[in-house]
Protein backbone atom coordinates (compact mmCIF):
# COMPACT_ATOMS: atom_id res chain seq x y z
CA UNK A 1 0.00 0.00 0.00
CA UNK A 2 1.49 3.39 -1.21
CA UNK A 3 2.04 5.77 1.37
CA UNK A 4 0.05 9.00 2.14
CA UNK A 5 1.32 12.32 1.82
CA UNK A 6 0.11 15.15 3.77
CA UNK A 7 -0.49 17.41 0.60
CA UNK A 8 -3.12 14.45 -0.46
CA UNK A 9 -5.00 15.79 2.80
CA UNK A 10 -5.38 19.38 0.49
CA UNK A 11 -9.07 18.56 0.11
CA UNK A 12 -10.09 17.82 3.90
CA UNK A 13 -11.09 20.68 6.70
CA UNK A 14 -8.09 21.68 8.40
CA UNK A 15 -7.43 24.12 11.58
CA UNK A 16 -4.56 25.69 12.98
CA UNK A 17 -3.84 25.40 16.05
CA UNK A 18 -1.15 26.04 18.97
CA UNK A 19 0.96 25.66 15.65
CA UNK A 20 -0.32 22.70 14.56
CA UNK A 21 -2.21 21.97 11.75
CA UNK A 22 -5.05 19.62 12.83
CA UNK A 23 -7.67 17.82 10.67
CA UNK A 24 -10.72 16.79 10.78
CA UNK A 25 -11.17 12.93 11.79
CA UNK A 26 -14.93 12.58 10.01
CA UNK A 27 -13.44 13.30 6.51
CA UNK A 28 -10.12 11.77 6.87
CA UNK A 29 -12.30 8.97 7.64
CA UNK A 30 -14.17 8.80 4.50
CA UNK A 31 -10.67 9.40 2.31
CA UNK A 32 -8.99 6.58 4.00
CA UNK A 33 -12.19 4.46 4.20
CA UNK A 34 -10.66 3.34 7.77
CA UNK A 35 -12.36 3.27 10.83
CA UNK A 36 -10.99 6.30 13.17
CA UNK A 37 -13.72 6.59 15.78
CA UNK A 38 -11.28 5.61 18.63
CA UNK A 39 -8.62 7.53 17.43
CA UNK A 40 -7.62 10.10 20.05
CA UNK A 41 -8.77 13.63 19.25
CA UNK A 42 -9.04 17.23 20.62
CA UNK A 43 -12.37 18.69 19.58
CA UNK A 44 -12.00 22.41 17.55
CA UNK A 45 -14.57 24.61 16.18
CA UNK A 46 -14.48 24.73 12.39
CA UNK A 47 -16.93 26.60 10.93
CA UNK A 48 -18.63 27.33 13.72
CA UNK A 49 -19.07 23.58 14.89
CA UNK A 50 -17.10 21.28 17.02
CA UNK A 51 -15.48 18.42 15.52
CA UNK A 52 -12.70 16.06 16.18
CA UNK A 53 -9.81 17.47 14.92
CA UNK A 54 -6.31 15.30 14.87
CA UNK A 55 -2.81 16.03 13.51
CA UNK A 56 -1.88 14.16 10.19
CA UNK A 57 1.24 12.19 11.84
CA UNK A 58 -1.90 10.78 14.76
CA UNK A 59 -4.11 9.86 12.00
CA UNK A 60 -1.17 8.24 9.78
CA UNK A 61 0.18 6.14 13.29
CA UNK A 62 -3.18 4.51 13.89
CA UNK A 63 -3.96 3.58 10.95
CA UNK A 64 -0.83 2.28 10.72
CA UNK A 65 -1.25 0.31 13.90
CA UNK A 66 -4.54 -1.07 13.31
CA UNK A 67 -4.00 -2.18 9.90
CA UNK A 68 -5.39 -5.29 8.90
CA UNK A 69 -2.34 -7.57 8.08
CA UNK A 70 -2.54 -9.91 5.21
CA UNK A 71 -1.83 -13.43 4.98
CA UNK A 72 1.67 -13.30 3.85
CA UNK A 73 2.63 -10.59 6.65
CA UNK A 74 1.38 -13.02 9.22
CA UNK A 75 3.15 -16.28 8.20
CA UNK A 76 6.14 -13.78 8.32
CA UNK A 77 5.70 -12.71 11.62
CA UNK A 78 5.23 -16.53 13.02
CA UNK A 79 8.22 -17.35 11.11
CA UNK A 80 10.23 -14.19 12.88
CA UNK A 81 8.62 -15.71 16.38
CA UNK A 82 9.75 -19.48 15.51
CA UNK A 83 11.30 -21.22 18.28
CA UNK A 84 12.57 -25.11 17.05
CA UNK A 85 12.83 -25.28 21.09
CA UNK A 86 9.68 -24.44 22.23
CA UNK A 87 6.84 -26.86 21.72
């Protein structure tokens, strides 16, 4: 899977703030068609509503981490975790 650049992000509600640019979890959401409801956010008003807002390096880590791994990456990992010793 390619990896995601933050300029790709051009087209989803940002905010700045305390020097940060945050985003907005709902729409990154749809773009990455990933599940981010227990990602943890702040909530900032954009456009006169609140909505979860989290920094593109947060979003990019958990989805990351709670990637779905496919067949070949597991039998890799249970080969890395082979132990001829242990039965």
């Amino acid at each position: 899977m390619p990896r995601i650049k933050e300029e790709e992000f051009k087209d989803i509600t940002k905010v700045d703030f305390d020097g940060q640019t945050y985003y907005s979890v709902a729409e990154a959401q749809e773009y990455l068609k990933t599940d981010l409801s227990a990602l943890e956010a702040i909530t900032l008003p954009i456009k006169g509503t609140a909505t979860k807002c989290a920094t593109f390096e947060k979003i990019m880590d958990y989805k990351h981490q709670n990637r779905e791994l496919s067949d070949f990456d597991k039998k890799i990992i249970q080969g890395l975790n082979f132990n001829p010793r242990k039965k």
